[in-house]
Protein backbone atom coordinates (compact mmCIF):
# COMPACT_ATOMS: atom_id res chain seq x y z
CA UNK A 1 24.35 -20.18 -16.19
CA UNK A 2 24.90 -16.48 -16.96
CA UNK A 3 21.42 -16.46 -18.84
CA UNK A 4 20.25 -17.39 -15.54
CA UNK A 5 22.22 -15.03 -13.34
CA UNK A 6 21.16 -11.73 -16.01
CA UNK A 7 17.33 -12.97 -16.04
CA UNK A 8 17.62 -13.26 -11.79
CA UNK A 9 19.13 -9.31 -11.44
CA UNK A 10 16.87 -8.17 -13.94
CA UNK A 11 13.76 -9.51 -12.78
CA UNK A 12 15.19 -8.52 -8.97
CA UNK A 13 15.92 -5.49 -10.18
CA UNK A 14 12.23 -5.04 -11.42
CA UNK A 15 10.85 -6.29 -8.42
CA UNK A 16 12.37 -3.86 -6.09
CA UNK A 17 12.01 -0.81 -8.67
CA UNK A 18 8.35 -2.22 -8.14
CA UNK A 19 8.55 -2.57 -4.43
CA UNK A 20 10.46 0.99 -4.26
CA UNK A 21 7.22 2.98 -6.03
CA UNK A 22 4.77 1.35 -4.24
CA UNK A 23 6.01 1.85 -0.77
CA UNK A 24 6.81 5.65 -2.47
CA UNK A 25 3.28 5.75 -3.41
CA UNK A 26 1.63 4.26 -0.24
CA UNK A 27 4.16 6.27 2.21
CA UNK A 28 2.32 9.79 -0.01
CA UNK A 29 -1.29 8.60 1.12
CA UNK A 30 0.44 7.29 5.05
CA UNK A 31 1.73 10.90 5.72
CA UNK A 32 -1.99 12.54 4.61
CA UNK A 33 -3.38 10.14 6.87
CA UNK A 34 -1.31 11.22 9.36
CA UNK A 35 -2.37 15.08 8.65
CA UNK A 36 -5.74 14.64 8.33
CA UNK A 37 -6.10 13.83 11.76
CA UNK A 38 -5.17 17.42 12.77
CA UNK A 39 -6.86 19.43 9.94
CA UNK A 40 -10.15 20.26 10.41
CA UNK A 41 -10.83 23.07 7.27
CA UNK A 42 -12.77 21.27 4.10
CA UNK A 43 -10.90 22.29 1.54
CA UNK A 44 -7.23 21.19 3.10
CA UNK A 45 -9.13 18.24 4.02
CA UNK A 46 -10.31 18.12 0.18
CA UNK A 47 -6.86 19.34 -1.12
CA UNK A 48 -5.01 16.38 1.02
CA UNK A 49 -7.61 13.73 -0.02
CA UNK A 50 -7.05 14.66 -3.79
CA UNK A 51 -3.10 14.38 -3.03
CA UNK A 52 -3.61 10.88 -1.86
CA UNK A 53 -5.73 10.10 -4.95
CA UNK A 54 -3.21 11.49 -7.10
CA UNK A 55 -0.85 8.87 -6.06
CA UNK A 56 -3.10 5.88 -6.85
CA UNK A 57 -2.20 5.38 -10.50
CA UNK A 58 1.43 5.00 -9.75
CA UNK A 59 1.35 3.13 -6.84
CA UNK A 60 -1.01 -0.22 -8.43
CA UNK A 61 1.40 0.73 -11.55
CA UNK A 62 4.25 0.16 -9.09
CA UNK A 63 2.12 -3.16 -7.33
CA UNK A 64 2.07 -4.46 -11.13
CA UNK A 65 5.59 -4.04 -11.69
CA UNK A 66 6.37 -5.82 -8.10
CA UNK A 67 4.53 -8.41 -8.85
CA UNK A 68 5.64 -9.15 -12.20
CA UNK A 69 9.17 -8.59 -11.23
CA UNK A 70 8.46 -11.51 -8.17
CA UNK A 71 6.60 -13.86 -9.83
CA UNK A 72 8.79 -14.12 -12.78
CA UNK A 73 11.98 -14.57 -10.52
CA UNK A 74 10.38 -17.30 -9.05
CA UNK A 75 10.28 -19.35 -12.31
CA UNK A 76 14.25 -18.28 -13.11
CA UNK A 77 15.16 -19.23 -9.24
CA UNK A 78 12.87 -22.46 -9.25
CA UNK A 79 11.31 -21.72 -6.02
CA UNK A 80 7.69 -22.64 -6.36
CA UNK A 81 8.25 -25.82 -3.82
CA UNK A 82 9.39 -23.12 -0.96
CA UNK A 83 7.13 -22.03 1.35
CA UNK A 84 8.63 -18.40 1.94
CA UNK A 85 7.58 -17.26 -1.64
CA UNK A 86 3.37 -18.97 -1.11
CA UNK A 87 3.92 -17.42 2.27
CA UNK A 88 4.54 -13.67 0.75
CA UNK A 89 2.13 -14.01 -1.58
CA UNK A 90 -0.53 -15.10 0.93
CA UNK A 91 0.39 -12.27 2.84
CA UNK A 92 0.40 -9.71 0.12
CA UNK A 93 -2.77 -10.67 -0.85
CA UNK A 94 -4.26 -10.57 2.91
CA UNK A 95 -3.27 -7.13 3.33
CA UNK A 96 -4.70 -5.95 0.12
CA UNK A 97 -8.11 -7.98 1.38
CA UNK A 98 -7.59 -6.41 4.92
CA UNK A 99 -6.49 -2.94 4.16
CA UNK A 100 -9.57 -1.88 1.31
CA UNK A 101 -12.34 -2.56 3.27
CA UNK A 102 -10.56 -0.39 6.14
CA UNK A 103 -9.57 2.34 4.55
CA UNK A 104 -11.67 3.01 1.37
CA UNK A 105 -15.46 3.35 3.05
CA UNK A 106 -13.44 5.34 5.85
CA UNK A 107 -11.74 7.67 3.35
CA UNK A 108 -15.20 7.77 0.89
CA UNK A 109 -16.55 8.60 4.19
CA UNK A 110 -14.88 11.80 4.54
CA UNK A 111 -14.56 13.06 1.22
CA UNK A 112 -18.53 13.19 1.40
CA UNK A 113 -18.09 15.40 4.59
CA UNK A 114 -16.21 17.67 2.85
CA UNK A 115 -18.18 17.81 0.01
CA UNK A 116 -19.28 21.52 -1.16
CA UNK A 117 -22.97 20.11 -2.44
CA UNK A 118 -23.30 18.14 0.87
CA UNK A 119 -21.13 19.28 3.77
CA UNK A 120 -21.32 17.38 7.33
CA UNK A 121 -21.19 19.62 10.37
CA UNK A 122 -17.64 20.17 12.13
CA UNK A 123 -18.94 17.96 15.03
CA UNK A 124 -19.57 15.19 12.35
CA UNK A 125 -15.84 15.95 10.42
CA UNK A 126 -14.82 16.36 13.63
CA UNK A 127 -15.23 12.58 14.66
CA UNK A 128 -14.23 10.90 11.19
CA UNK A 129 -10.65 12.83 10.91
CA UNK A 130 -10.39 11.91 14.95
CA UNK A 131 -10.70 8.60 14.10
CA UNK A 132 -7.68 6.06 14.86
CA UNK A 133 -8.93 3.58 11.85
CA UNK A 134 -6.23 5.28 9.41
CA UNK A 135 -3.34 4.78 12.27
CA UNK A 136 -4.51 0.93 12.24
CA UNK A 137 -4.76 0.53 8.75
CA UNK A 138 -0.74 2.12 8.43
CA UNK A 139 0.34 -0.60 11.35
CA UNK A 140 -1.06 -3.87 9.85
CA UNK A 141 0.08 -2.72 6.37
CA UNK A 142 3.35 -1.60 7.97
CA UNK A 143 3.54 -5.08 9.78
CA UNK A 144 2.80 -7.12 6.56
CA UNK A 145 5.40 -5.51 4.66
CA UNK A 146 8.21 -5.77 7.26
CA UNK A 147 7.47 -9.65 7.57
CA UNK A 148 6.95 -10.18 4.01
CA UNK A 149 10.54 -8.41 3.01
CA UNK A 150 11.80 -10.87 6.20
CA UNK A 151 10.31 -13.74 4.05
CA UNK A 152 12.50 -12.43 0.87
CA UNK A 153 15.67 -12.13 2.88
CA UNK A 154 15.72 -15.23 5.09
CA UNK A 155 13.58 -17.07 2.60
CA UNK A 156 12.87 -19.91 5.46
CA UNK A 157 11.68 -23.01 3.61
């Protein structure tokens, strides 16, 4: 039984350290989402897109250590026959399925209108940074998160 009880808080432990960075990571790119829509220069625009990018590696480095830390609780807790763990998962891997094709044409979008070898007009920047697709893509990832760490805590069956 204490086996079991130091594999569960380490692989908890893990799993939050995991959950911690990401949400670390993906709260980085939410607040330049949140300034882009009020800049209007290119190169702040370029300087705030290459801060969100810089946050990438750590953030599916963080998603990886989640996910290990989760799935490998789940064989130490024996809770593959509960719904609330399929039910995370599920949802985890809806947002990841709902969220990319949102945000990375919209973002790709914009780093080619800031582009020094190809720059849109300010009308055309103008409309993309204007754009409410980045405050959408923040409230269903927002959502998904609050309701899957409802699933982890309440863990209905």
């Amino acid at each position: 039984m204490a086996d079991t009880v130091f594999w569960w808080k380490l692989w908890k432990l893990l799993h939050l350290i995991g959950a911690f960075g990401f949400v670390a990571a993906h709260g980085a790119t939410a607040a330049v989402a949140l300034k882009l829509r009020r800049e209007r220069a290119p190169e702040r625009v370029r300087a705030l897109l290459d801060l969100s990018r810089s946050t990438r590696g750590f953030m599916y480095l963080s998603l990886v250590v989640l996910l290990v830390g989760g799935i490998a609780n789940g064989f130490v807790l024996h809770v593959w026959d509960r719904g609330w763990i399929w039910a995370a998962i599920v949802l985890l891997a809806l947002l990841i399925v709902v969220a990319f094709p949102l945000a990375v044409p919209y973002y790709a979008a914009i780093r080619r209108a800031v582009s020094p070898q190809e720059p849109a007009g300010e009308e055309r920047l103008g409309a993309l940074l204007a754009s409410r697709r980045p405050l959408v893509v923040m409230w269903i990832e927002t959502v998904g998160i609050v309701l899957i760490v409802w699933l982890m805590v309440f863990k209905p069956s």
